[in-house]
Each structure stands twice: as structure tokens, then as C-alpha cells.
Protein backbone atom coordinates (compact mmCIF):
# COMPACT_ATOMS: atom_id res chain seq x y z
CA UNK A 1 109.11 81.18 65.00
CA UNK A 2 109.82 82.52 68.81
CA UNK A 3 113.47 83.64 69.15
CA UNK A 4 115.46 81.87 71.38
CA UNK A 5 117.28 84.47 74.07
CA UNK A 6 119.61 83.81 76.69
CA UNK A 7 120.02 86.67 78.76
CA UNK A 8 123.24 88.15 80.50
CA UNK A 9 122.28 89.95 83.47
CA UNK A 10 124.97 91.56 85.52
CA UNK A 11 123.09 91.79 89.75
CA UNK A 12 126.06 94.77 90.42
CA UNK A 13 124.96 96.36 87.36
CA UNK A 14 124.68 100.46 89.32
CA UNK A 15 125.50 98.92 92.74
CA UNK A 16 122.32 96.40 91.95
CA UNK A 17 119.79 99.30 90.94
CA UNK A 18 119.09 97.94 87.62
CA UNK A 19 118.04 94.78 88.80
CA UNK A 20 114.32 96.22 89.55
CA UNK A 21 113.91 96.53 85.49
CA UNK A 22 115.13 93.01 84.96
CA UNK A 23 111.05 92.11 85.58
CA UNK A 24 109.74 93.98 83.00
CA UNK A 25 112.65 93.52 80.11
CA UNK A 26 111.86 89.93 80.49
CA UNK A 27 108.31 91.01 80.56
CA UNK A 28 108.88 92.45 77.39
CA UNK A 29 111.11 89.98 75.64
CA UNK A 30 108.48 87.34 76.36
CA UNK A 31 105.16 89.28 75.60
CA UNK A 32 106.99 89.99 72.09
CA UNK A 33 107.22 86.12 71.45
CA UNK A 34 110.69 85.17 72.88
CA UNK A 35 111.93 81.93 74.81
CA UNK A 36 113.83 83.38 77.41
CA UNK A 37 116.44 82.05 79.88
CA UNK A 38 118.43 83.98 82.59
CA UNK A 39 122.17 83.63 82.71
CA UNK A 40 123.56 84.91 86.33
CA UNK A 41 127.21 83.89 87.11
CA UNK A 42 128.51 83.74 90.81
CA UNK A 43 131.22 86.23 89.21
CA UNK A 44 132.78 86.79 86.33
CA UNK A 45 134.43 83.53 85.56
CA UNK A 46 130.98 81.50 86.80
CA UNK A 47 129.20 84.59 84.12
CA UNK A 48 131.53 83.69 81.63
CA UNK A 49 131.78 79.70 81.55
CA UNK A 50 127.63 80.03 81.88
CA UNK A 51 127.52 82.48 78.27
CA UNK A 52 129.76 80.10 76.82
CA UNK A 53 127.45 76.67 77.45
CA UNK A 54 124.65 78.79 76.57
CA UNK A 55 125.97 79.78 73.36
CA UNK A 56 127.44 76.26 72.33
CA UNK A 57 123.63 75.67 72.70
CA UNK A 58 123.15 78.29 69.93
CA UNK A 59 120.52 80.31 70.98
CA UNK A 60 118.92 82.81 68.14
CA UNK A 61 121.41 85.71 70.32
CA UNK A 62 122.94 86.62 73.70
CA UNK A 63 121.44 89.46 75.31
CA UNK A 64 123.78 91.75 77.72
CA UNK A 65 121.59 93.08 80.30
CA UNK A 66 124.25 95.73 81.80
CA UNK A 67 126.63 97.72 80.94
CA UNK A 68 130.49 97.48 79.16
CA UNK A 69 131.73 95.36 81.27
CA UNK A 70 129.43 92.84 80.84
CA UNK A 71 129.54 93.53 77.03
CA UNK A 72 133.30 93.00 77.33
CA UNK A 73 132.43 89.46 78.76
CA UNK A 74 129.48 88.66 76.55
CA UNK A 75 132.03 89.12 73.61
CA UNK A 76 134.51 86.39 74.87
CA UNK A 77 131.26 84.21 74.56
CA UNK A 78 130.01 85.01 71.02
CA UNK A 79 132.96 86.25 69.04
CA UNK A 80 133.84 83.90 66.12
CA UNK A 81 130.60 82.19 66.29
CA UNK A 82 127.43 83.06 64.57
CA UNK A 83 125.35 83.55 67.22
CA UNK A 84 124.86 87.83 67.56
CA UNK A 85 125.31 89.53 70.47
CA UNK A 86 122.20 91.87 71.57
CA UNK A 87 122.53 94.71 74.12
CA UNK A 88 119.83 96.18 76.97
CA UNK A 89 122.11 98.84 78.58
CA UNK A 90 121.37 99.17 82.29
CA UNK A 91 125.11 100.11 83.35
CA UNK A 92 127.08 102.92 84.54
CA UNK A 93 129.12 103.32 80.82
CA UNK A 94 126.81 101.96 77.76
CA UNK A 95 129.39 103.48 75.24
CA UNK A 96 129.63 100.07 73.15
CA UNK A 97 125.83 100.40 73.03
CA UNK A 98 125.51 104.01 71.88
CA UNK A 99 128.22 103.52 69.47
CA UNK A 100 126.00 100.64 67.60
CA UNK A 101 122.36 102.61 68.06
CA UNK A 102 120.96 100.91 70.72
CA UNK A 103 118.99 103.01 72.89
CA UNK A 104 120.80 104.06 75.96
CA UNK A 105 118.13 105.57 77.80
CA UNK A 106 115.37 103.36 77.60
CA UNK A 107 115.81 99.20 78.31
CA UNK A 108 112.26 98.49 76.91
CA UNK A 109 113.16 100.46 73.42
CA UNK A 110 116.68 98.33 73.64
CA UNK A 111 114.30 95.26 74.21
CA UNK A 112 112.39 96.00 71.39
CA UNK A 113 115.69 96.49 69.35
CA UNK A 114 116.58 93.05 70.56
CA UNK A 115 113.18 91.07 69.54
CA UNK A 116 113.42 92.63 65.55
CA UNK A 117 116.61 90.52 65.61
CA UNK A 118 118.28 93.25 62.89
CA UNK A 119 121.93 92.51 63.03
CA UNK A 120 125.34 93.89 60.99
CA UNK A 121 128.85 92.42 61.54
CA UNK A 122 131.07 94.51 63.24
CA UNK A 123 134.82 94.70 64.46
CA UNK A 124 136.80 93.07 67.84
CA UNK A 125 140.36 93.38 69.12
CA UNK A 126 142.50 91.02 70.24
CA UNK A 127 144.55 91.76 73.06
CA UNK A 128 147.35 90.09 74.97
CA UNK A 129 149.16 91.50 77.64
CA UNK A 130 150.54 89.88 80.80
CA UNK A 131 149.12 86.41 80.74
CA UNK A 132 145.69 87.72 79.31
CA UNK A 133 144.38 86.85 75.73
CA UNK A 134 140.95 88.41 75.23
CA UNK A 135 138.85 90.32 73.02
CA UNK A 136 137.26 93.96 73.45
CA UNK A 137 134.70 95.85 71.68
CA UNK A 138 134.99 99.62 72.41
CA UNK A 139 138.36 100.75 74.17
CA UNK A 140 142.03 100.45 75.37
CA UNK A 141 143.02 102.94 77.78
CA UNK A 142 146.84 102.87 78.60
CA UNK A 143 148.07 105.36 81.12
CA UNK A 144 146.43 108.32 83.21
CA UNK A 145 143.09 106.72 82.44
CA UNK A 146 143.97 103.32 83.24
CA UNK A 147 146.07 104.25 86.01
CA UNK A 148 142.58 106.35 87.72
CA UNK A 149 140.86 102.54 86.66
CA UNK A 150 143.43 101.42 89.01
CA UNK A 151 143.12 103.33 91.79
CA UNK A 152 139.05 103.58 91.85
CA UNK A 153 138.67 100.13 92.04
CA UNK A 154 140.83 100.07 95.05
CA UNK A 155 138.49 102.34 96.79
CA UNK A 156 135.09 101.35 98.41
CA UNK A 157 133.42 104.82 98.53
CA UNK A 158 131.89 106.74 97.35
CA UNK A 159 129.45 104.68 94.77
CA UNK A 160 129.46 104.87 91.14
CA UNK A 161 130.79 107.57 88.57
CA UNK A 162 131.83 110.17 91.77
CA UNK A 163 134.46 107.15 92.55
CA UNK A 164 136.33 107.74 89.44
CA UNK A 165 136.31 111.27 90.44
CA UNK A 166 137.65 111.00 93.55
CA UNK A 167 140.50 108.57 92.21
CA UNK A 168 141.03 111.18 89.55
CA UNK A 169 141.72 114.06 91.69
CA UNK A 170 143.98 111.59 93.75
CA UNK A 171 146.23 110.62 90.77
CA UNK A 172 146.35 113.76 89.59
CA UNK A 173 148.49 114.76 92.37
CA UNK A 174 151.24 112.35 91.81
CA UNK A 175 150.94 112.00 88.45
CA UNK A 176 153.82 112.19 85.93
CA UNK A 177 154.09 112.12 82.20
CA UNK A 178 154.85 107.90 80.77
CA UNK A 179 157.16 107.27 78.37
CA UNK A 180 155.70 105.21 75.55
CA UNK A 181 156.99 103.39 72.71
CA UNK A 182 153.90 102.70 70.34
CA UNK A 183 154.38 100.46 67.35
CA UNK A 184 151.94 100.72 64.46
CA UNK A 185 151.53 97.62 62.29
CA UNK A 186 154.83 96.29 62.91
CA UNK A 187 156.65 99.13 60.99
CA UNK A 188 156.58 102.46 62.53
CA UNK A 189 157.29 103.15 66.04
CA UNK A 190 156.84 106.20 67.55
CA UNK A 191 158.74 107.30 71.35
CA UNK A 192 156.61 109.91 73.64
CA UNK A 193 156.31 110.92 76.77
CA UNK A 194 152.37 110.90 77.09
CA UNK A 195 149.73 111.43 79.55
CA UNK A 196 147.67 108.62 77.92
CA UNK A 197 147.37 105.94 74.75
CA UNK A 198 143.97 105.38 73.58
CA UNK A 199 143.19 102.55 71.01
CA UNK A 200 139.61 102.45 70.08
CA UNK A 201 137.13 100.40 67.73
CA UNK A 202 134.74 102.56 69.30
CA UNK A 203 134.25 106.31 69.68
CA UNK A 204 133.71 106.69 73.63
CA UNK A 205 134.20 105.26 76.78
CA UNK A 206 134.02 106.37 80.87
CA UNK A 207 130.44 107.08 80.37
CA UNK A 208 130.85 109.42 77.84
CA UNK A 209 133.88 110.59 77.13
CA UNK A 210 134.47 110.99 73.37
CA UNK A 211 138.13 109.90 73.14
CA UNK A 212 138.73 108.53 69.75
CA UNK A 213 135.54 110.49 67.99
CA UNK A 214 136.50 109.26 64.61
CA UNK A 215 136.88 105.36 65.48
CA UNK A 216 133.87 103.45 63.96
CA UNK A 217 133.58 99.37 64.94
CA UNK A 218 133.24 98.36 60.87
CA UNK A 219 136.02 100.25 59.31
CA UNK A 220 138.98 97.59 60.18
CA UNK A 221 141.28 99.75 61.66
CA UNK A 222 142.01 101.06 65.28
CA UNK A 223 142.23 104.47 65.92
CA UNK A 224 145.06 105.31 68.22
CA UNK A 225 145.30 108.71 70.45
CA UNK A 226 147.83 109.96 72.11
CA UNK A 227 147.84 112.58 74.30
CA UNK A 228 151.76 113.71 75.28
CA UNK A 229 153.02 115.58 78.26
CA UNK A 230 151.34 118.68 78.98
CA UNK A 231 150.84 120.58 82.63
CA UNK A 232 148.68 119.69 85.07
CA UNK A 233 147.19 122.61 84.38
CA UNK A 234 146.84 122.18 80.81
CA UNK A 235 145.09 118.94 81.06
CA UNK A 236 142.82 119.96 83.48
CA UNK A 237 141.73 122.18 80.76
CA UNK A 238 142.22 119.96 78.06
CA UNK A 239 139.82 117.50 79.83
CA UNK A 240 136.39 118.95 80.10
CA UNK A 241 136.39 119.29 75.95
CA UNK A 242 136.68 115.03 75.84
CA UNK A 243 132.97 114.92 76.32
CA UNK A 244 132.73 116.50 73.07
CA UNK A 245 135.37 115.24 71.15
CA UNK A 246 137.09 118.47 70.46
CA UNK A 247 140.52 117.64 72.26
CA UNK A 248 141.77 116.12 69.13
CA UNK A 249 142.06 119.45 67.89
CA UNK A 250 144.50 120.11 70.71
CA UNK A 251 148.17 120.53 69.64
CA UNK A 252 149.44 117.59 72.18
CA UNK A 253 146.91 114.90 71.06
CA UNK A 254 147.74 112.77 67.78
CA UNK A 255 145.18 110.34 66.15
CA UNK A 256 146.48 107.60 63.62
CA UNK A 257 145.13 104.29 62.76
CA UNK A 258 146.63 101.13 62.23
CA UNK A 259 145.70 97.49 62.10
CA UNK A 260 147.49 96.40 64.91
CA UNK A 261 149.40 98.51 67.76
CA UNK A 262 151.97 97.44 70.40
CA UNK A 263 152.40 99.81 73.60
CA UNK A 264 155.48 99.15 76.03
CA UNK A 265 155.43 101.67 79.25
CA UNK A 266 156.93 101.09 82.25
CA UNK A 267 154.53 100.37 85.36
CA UNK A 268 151.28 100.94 83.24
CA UNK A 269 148.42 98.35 83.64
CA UNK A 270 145.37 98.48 80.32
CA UNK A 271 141.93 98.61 80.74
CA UNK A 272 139.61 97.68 77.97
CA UNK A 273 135.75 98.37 77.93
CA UNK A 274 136.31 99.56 81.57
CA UNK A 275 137.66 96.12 82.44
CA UNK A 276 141.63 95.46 83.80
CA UNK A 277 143.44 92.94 81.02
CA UNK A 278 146.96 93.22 82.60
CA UNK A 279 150.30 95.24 82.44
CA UNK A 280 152.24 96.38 79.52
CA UNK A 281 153.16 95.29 76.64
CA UNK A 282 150.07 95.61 75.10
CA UNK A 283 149.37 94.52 71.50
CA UNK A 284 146.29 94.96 69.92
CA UNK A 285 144.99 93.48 66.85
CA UNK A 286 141.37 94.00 65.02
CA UNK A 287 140.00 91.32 63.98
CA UNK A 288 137.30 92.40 61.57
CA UNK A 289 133.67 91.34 61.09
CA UNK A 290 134.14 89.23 63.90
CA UNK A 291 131.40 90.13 65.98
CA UNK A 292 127.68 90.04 64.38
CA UNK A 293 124.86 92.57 66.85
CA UNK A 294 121.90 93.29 67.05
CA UNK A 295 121.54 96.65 66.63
């Protein structure tokens, strides 16, 4: 029986450069014996309210065609439901993706991935802060990170990654150390003065960057990093060795895991899977099993 597909694309996906292998992913979807149909949303909201109609019409999965962000939205869609979320990465960051196998390099092999229809249940997070109530996938960033988020999105040059590195350097400058009081499953609470607060159900995010290198999206637990006050100096060390995942060997950064976490920090606004949810507090909650993928 032909699989039923609705399919997620995201037009800004790379500044719009992925939209010349949209032809031949649906290409491939159909010559493998899919029913297809295109979901593209005026914007997010218009994205959104359109993956949610299509999935009430339970399809046999929603395919993202982009990268986190549009993961991040495709979850709000399919979480708690049992229709599974499948992934063609075609974004800047496809961490969620690499984290669950897909193939990040090549949409047609992520296509193919998609039209076995293999799937596994994996983790979410719930997270409220400000007025937001949402779910994420991969990672909460909560400080330096979030704060770089902040200022590359108010920038309109250059394109892509090299924005975030230009925002970087900026922060860096005027940067100072946050203090954070993190709560860990109601009971412990622990008072720093911290560069950053990761909490992860996956292991990277950024495009790469290895954060939380232990953090796997079936285990039922967040993994929560900390990284506390160092030098400028020192972190600008410290950073290169994220890629890798070696930093949590560092004597600043601690890792613990929890079930749910609850950040307070003055003036700090989350991001999660690359996407703004709103200012501290921030409490996260996994919710397992509550997303089923392809993978």
C-alpha cells in the first residue's frame, strides 16, 4: 500500500538554496510509491496550523524538509499522536537528524530512509517559559549561547553560519558571567555564576557543536551542562574542543541529568532547537516516548 506523506518544506531553508532539491526529493518520494502533498506555511504560525490539519488527517508520517527549526515546529504537530515524524535535512543545523541516523549529507539517502517507514519512539521536552508552552527535540541553550541567538538574529548580514560568528565576537566583548539558580527534579538546586546552561535530549546543536555528548533522545532523562565563569580567555580556548565533545572534561563544565530542570537568570532569553521560546524561568520536563521517527 503507497504511504501517505505530507511534506514540511521550509522556502528559507539556507537563505532558499535548498529549495532547488525540493524537485527531486519529491521525485524520489513518489518514484518509490508515495502519495505526496506539499505543506508551505506563509510563516511559522501559517507552517504550523497547516502540519497540524495535515496530521489530524493522519497521514502514514510528516516529513521535515529543512533543518531544526523546522523539526522544532514539525514536533508541535506530531507529538502525542501516532503519526511519526520523518526528517530530509536540507538546513543550516541538522543536529536532531544526525542524532537519530538520518543521513545528513545526502536528502535522497534521507528520502530513502523516509519511504522504508522504520520508526522507534523517542523522547520530547516540555518547556514553558514566558507565555510559551512548547515542545523541543534536541536542545536548550540558556545564556552566552542564547544570548549570541539573540543578537544574530538581529543582524541582516552576513548570511548563514558566519552570522553567528560575527554576533559571537560581538557578545563576547560585553559579555559577563550569569548567575543561575538551576533546580533538578524539584529537589536539588544548585547557585552558579555560569557562562552557559545546556539541557539536552540530544547530543549537539549550532551545526555541530557537541555540547551535551552523552545525552541520548530514549534514555528519559535530560542531560544538563553547565559551564561556570571562566576568562574570556579561557573560553575562547575552551570553545574550539565543543566540536568534539571534549570540554566536559574541562574543570568549569558539570554534566548531571535529571527529569525535569528549572533555570531562573536574570535578563537571559532560551533558545531550543535554534528557535527563541522566551525569557527565564525556564522549566523543562521530558516527556518520554513521546515522539515516534522515522529513522
Amino acid at each position: 500500500m503507497s504511504p501517505q506523506l505530507a511534506l514540511l518544506v521550509n522556502p528559507a531553508a539556507r537563505g532558499g538554496r535548498t529549495l532547488r532539491l525540493l524537485e527531486p526529493v519529491a521525485r524520489r518520494l513518489r518514484a518509490g510509491g508515495a502519495e505526496l502533498s506539499v505543506i508551505v506555511g506563509d510563516d511559522a504560525a501559517d507552517a504550523l496550523e497547516r502540519a497540524c490539519t495535515a496530521v489530524a488527517e493522519r497521514p502514514d508520517a510528516l516529513v521535515a524538509f529543512g533543518g531544526d527549526g523546522l523539526v522544532h515546529l514539525a514536533v508541535q504537530a506530531v507529538a502525542g499522536t501516532d503519526v511519526p515524524l520523518g526528517i530530509i535535512p536540507a538546513g543550516t543545523g541538522n543536529d536532531i537528524a544526525g542524532a537519530l541516523g538520518v543521513p545528513c549529507q545526502d536528502p535522497l539517502a534521507a528520502a530513502r530512509t523516509v519511504l522504508r517507514m522504520k520508526s522507534r519512539l523517542v523522547d520530547a521536552v516540555r518547556v514553558r517559559a514566558g507565555r510559551a508552552d512548547e515542545l523541543f527535540a534536541g536542545v536548550l541553550c540558556c545564556g552566552f549561547d542564547s544570548r549570541v541567538n539573540e543578537r544574530a538574529n538581529r543582524l541582516t548580514w552576513p548570511p548563514g553560519m558566519a552570522r553567528y560568528m560575527v554576533a559571537m565576537a560581538g557578545e563576547l566583548r560585553s559579555f559577563r558571567p550569569i548567575p543561575f539558580r538551576i533546580t533538578l527534579d524539584g529537589q536539588e538546586t544548585i547557585e552558579r555564576e555560569a557562562m552557559l546552561v545546556a539541557v539536552a535530549n540530544t547530543p549537539a546543536y549550532g551545526a555541530g557543536m557537541r555540547i551535551c555528548p552523552g545525552a541520548r533522545p530514549d534514555d528519559g532523562l535530560l542531560d544538563v551542562v553547565v559551564l561556570e565563569a571562566i576568562s574570556k580567555g579561557e573560553f575562547l580556548r575552551v570553545f574550539p574542543s565543543v566540536y568534539r565533545g571534549t570540554h566536559v572534561g574541562h574543570r568549569a563544565v558539570s554534566v548531571r541529568r535529571a527529569r525535569s530542570v528549572r533555570l531562573e537568570a536574570a535578563d537571559v532569553v532560551a533558545y531550543a532547537d535554534g528557535e527563541r521560546v522566551g525569557p527565564a524561568p525556564v522549566e523543562c520536563e521530558i516527556r518520554p516516548g513521546a515522539l515516534r521517527v522515522i529513522i
